[in-house]
Protein backbone atom coordinates (compact mmCIF):
# COMPACT_ATOMS: atom_id res chain seq x y z
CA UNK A 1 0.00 0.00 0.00
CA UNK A 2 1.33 3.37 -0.91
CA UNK A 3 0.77 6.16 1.91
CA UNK A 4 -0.15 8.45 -1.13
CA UNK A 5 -3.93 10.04 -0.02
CA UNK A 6 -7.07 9.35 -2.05
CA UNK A 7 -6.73 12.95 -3.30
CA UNK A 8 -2.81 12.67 -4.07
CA UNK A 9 -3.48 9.67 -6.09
CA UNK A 10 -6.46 11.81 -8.00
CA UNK A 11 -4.09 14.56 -8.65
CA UNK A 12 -1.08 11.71 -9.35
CA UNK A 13 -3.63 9.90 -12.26
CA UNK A 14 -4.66 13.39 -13.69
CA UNK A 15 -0.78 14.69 -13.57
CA UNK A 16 -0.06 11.57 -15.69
CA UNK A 17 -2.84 11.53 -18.23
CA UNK A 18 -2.94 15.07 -19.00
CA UNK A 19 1.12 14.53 -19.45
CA UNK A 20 0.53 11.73 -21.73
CA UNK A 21 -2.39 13.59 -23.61
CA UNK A 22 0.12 16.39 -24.12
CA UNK A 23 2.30 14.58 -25.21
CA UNK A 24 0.22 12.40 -27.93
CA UNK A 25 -1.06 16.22 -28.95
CA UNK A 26 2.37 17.18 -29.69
CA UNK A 27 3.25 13.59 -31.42
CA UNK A 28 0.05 13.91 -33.95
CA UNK A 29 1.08 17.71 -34.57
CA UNK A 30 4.50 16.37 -35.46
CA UNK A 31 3.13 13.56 -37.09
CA UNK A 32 0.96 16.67 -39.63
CA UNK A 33 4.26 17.88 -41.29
CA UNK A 34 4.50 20.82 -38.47
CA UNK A 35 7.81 21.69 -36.97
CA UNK A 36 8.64 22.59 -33.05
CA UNK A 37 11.11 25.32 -32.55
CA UNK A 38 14.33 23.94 -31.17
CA UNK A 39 14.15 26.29 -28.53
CA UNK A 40 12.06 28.82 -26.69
CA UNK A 41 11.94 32.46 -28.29
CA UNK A 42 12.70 35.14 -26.61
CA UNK A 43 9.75 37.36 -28.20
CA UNK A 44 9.37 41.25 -28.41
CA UNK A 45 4.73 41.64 -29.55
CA UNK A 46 4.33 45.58 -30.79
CA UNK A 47 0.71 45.58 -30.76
CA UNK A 48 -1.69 48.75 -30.02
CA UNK A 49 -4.54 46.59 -29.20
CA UNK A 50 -4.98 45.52 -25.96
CA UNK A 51 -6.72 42.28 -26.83
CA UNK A 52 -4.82 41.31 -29.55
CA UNK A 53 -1.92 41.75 -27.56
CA UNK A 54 -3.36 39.93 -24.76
CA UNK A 55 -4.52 36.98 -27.10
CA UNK A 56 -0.78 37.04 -28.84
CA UNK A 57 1.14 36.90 -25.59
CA UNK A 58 -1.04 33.34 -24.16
CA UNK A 59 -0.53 31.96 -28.07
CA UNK A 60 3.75 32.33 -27.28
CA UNK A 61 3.43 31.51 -23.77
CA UNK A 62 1.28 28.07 -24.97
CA UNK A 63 3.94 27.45 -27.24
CA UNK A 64 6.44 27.85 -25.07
CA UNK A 65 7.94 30.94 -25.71
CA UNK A 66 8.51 34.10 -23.47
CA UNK A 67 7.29 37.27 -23.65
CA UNK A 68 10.14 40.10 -23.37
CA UNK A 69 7.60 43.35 -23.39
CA UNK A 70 4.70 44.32 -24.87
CA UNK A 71 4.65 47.93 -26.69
CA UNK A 72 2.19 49.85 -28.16
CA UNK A 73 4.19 52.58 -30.51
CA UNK A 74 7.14 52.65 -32.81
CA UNK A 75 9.32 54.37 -30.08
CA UNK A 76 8.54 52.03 -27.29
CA UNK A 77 9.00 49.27 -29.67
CA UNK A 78 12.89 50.76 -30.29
CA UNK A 79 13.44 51.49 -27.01
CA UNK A 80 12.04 47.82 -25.44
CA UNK A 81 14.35 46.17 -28.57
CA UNK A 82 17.37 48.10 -27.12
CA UNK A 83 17.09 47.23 -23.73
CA UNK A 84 15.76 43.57 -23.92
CA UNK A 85 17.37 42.45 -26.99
CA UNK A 86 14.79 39.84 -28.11
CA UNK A 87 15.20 37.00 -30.65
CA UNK A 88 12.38 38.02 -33.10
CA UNK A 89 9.85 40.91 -33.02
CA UNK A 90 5.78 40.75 -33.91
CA UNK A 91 5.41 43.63 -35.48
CA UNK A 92 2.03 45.30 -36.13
CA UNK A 93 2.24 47.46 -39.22
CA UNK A 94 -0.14 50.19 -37.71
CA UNK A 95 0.96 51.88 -34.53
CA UNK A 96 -0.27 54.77 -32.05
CA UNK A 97 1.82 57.71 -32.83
CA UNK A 98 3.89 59.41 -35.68
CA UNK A 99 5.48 56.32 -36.47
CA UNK A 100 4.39 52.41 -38.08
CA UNK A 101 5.69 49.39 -37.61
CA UNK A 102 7.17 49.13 -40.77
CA UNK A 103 9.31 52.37 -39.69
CA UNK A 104 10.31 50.69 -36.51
CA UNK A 105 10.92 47.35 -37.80
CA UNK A 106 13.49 48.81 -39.65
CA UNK A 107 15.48 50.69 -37.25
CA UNK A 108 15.29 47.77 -34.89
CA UNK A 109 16.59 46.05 -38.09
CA UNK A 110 19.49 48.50 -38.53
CA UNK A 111 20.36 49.21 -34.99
CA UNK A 112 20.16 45.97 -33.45
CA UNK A 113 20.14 43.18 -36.05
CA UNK A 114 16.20 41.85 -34.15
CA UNK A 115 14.82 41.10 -37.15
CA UNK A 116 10.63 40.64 -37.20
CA UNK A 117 7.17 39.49 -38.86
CA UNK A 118 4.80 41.83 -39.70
CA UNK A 119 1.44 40.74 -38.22
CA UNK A 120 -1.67 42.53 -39.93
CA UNK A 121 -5.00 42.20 -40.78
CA UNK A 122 -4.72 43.25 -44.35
CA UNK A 123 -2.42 45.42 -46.37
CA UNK A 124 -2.68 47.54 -49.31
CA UNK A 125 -0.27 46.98 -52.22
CA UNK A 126 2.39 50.48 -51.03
CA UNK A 127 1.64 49.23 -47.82
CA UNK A 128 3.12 45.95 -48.52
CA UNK A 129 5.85 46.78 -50.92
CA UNK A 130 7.23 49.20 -48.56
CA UNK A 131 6.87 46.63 -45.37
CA UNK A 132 8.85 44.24 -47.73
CA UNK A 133 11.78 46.69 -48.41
CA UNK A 134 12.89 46.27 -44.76
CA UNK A 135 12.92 42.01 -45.23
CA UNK A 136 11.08 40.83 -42.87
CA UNK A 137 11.71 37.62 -41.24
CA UNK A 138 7.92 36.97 -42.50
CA UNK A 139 4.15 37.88 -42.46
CA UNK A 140 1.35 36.51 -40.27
CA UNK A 141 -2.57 37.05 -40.88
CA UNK A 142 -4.40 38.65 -37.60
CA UNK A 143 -6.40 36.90 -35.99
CA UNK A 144 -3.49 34.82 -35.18
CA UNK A 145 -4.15 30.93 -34.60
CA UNK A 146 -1.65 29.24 -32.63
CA UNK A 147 -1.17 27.20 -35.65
CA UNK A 148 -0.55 30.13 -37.71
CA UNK A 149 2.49 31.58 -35.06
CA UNK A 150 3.62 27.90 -34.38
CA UNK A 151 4.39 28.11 -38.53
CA UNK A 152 5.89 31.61 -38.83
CA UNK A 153 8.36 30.96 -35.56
CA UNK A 154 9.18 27.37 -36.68
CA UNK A 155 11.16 29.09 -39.67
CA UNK A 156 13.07 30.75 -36.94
């Protein structure tokens, strides 16, 4: 007889199927052509929205990587690169302020060699050609899907 509780051993079955269930989750993801990241990111989210950026930050966290800072204009988004040097920016082309995101996806470019994906809802043709001038690590469709950031990050 174990001395475990009635309760313990509850929590002790439940710890081990929702570990194996996780695990089979990841195993028929793998098994669908997609690709884990080797390692966690280290992941800078310029968003305006408070939602979106709520919604963006549990989609990293649930795939295991962590959240540097969240900003909300082009200047914040420079000044957050500079001081936590993150692995990869999401970069939302329109910003509060003076400034896009195409505007400071390139000086975090430049200045700090952070390179980032554009995440936007839609995008005229300028709007586009001018986001692709400062080669972007890649482009996402809002409303992100987990499945959607898993695939943009895996190139990573």
């Amino acid at each position: 007889m174990s001395d475990m509780t009635a309760s313990e051993s509850q929590w002790a079955a439940a710890h081990v199927w929702f570990t194996t269930a996780a695990a089979l989750a990841d195993d028929a993801s793998l098994a669908h052509g997609e690709v884990e990241t080797a390692k966690p990111l280290r992941v800078l989210i310029v968003e305006d929205e408070f939602y979106i950026s709520l919604h963006t930050r549990g989609l990293l966290q649930a795939l295991g990587h962590v959240v540097v800072a969240v900003a909300v204009s082009a200047e914040q988004a420079v000044s957050l690169a500079e001081r936590e040097r993150p692995d990869v920016v999401l970069m939302d082309i329109r910003l509060s302020g003076t400034r896009d995101g195409i505007e400071a996806a390139d000086e975090i470019g430049e200045r700090f060699g952070i390179g980032s994906i554009f995440v936007t809802a839609n995008t005229d043709h300028q709007t586009r050609r001018r986001a692709e001038a400062v080669r972007p690590l890649g482009f996402l469709e809002k409303p992100l899907t987990e499945q959607r950031l898993r695939h943009g990050l895996s190139k990573l």
